[in-house]
Protein backbone atom coordinates (compact mmCIF):
# COMPACT_ATOMS: atom_id res chain seq x y z
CA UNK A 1 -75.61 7.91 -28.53
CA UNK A 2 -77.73 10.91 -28.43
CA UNK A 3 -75.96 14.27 -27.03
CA UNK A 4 -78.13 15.50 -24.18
CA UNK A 5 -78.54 19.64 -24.93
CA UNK A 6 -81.22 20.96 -21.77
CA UNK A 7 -81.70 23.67 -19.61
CA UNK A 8 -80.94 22.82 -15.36
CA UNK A 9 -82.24 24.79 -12.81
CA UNK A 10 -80.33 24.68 -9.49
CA UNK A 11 -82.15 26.28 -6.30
CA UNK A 12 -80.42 27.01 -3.03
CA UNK A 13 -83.71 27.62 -0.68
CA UNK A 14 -83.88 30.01 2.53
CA UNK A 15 -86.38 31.94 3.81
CA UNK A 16 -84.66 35.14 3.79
CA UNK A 17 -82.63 34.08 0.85
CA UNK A 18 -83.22 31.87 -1.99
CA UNK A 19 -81.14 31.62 -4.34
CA UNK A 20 -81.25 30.45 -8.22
CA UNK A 21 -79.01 29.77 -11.18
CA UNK A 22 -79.78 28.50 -15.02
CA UNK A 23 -77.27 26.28 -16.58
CA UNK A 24 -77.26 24.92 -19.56
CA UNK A 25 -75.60 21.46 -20.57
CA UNK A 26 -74.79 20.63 -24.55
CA UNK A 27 -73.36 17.05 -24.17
CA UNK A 28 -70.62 17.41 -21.55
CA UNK A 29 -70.31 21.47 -21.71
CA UNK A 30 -72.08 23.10 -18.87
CA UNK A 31 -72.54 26.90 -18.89
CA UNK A 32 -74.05 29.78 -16.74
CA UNK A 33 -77.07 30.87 -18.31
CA UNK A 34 -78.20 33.41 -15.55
CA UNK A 35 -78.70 33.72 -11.83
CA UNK A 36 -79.74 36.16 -9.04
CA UNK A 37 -81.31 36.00 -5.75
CA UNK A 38 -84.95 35.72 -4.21
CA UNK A 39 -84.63 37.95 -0.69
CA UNK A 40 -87.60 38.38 1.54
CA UNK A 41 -87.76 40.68 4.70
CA UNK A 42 -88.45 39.30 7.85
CA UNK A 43 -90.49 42.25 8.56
CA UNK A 44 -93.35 40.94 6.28
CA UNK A 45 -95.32 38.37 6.69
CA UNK A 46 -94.40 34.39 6.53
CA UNK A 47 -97.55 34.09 4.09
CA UNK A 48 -96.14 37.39 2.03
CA UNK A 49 -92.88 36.09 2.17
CA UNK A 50 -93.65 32.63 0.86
CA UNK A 51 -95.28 34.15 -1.88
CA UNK A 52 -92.77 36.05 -3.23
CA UNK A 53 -90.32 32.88 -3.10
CA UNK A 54 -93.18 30.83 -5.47
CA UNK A 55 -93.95 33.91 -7.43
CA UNK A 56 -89.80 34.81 -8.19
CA UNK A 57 -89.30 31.17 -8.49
CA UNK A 58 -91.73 30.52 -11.11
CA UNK A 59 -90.79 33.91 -12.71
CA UNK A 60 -87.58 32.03 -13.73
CA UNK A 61 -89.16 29.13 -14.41
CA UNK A 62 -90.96 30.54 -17.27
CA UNK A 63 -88.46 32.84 -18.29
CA UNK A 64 -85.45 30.01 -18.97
CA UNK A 65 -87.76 27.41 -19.28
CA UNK A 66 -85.82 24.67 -17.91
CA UNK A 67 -86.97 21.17 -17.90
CA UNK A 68 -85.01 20.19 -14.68
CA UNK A 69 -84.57 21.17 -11.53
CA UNK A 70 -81.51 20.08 -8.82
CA UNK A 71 -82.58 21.52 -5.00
CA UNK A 72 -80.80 21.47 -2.25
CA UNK A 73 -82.12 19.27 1.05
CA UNK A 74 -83.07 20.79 4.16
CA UNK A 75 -79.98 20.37 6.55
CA UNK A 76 -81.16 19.90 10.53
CA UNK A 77 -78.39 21.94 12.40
CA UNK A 78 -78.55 23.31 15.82
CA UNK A 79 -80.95 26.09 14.55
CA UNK A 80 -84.58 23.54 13.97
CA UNK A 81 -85.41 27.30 13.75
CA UNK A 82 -84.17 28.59 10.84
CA UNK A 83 -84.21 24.56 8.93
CA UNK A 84 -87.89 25.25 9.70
CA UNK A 85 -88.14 28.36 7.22
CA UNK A 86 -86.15 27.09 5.05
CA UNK A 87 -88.10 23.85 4.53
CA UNK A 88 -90.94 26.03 4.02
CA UNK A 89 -89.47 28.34 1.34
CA UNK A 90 -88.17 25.37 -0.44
CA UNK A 91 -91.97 23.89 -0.73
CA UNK A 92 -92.80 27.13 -1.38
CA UNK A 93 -90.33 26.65 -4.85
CA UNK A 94 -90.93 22.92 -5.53
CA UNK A 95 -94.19 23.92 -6.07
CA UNK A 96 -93.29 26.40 -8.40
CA UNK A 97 -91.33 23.83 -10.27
CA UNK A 98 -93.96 21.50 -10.16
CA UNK A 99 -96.17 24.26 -12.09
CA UNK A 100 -93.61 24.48 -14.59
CA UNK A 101 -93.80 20.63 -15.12
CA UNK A 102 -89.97 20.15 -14.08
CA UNK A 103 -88.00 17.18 -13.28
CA UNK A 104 -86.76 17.35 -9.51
CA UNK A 105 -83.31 15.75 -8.06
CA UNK A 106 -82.69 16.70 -4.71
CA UNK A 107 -79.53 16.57 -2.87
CA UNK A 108 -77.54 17.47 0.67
CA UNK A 109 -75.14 19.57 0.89
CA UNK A 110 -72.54 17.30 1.06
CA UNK A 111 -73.29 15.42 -1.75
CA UNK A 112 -73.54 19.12 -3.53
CA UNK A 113 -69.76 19.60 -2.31
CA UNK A 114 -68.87 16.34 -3.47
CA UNK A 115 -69.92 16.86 -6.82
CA UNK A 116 -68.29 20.13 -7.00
CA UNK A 117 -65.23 20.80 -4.75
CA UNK A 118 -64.34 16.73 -4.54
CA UNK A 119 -65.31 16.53 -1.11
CA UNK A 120 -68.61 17.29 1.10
CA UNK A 121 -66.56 18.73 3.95
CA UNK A 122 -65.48 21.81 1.54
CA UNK A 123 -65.88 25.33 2.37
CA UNK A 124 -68.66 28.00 0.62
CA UNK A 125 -65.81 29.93 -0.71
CA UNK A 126 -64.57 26.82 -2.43
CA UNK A 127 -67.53 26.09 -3.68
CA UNK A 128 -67.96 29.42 -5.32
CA UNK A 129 -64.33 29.23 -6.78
CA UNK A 130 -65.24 25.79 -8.19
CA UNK A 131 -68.45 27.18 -9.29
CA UNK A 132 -66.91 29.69 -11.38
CA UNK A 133 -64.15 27.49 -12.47
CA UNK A 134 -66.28 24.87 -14.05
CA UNK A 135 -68.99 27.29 -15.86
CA UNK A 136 -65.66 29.33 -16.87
CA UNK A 137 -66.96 32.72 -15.33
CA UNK A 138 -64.65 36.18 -15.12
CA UNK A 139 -64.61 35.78 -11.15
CA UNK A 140 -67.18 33.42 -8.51
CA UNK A 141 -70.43 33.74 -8.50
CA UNK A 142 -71.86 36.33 -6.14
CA UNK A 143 -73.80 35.78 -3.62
CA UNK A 144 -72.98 32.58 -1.60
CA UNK A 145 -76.71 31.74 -2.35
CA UNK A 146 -76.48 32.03 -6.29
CA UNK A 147 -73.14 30.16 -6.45
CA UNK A 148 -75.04 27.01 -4.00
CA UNK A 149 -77.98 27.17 -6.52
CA UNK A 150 -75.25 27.15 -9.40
CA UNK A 151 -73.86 24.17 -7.78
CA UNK A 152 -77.01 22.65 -7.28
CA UNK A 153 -77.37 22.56 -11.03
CA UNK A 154 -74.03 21.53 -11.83
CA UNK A 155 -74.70 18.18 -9.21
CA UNK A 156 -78.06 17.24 -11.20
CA UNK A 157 -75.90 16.70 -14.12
CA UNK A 158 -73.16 14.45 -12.64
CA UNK A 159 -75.42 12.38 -10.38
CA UNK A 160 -78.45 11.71 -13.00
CA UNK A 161 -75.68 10.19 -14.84
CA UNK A 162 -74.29 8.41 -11.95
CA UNK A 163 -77.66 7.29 -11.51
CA UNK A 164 -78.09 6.53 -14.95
CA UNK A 165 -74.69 4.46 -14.77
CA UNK A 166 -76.43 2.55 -11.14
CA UNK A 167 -78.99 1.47 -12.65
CA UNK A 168 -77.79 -0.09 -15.87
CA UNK A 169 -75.36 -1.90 -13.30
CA UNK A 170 -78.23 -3.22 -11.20
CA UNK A 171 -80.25 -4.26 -14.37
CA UNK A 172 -77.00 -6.22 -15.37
CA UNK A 173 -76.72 -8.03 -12.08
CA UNK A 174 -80.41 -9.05 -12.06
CA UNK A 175 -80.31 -10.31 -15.25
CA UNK A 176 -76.69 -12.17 -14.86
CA UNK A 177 -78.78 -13.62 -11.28
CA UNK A 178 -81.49 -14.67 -13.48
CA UNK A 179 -79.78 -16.91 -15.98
CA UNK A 180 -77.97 -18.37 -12.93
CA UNK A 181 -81.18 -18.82 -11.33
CA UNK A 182 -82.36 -20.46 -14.86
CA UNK A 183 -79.54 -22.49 -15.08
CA UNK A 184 -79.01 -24.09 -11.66
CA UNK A 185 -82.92 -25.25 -12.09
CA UNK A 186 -82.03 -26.45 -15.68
CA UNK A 187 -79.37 -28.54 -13.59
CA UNK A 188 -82.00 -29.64 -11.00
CA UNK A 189 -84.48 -30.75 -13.33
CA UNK A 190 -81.99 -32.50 -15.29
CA UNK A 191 -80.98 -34.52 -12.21
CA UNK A 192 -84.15 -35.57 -11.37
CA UNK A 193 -84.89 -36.60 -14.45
CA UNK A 194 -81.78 -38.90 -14.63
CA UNK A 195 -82.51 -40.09 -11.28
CA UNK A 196 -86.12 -41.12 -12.52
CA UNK A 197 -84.68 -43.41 -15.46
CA UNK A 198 -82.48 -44.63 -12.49
């Protein structure tokens, strides 16, 4: 079985603040490659500021040259507001990605947690502390934004081979519901047939 060695991008988006972190996997081993923070005033102008998350973005991109990317969904809180922005400097990065010819998993936030802390209800200081526990850093990664994006990484790992896993289960159950299929009309025909000599 062939060890998979890549480069993950992990992208926590935001308007005012977008975070990013590189990871790199060697089989199992996952460790921090880099990360940092895209901020944008709210002073300039959504157009200016939408720019500068594609332009940063893709920066990185090119830089690391990673051939995946794990984002983090859009979550719909009380403030449509600020999920708004958000959703826009997240397109503003996909397409970024999508000029760097990267492989795109996206995920909530709670499945993010899930992945990381064991459970989607945890805290962002937990996360961070996780964060830094499973890349093996000195002390959590700083800010909140860079250890989501981090994390973001860290879940495209576990659930493309959960998904991986899924779908080798499904193709397994089609193809066990297939022979039974196959075989129940083997049994049918072979019934009629002995009722025909009959």
């Amino acid at each position: 079985m062939s060890r998979t060695q890549r480069i993950i991008l992990g992208i926590d988006p935001g308007l005012a603040h977008t975070g990013w972190g590189v990871v790199s996997q060697d089989g199992p081993r996952l460790a921090c490659v880099a990360y940092g923070c895209v901020t944008t005033s709210a002073a300039d102008a959504l157009s200016r500021r939408l720019l500068k998350v594609h332009d940063q973005i893709g920066a990185v991109v090119r830089r690391f040259r990673p051939t995946c990317v794990g984002i983090e969904t859009v979550w719909f809180g009380t403030n449509v507001t600020a999920a708004f922005g958000t959703g826009q400097a997240r397109g503003a990065a996909l397409v970024a990605c999508a000029e760097g010819g990267l492989e795109v998993g996206e995920f909530s936030p709670s499945q993010i947690k899930l992945a990381i802390v064991g459970t989607g209800a945890a805290e962002k200081e937990q996360v961070q502390y996780m964060v830094g526990q499973l890349l093996r850093l000195p002390e959590p990664p700083s800010p909140d934004h860079a250890a989501d994006a981090l994390a973001a990484a860290i879940c495209y790992s576990t659930h493309e081979g959960f998904a991986r896993a899924a779908a080798r289960y499904d193709q397994a159950v089609a193809a066990a519901v297939a022979a039974d299929d196959a075989g129940r009309r083997q049994a049918a025909a072979l019934r009629e047939r002995e009722e025909a000599r009959s």
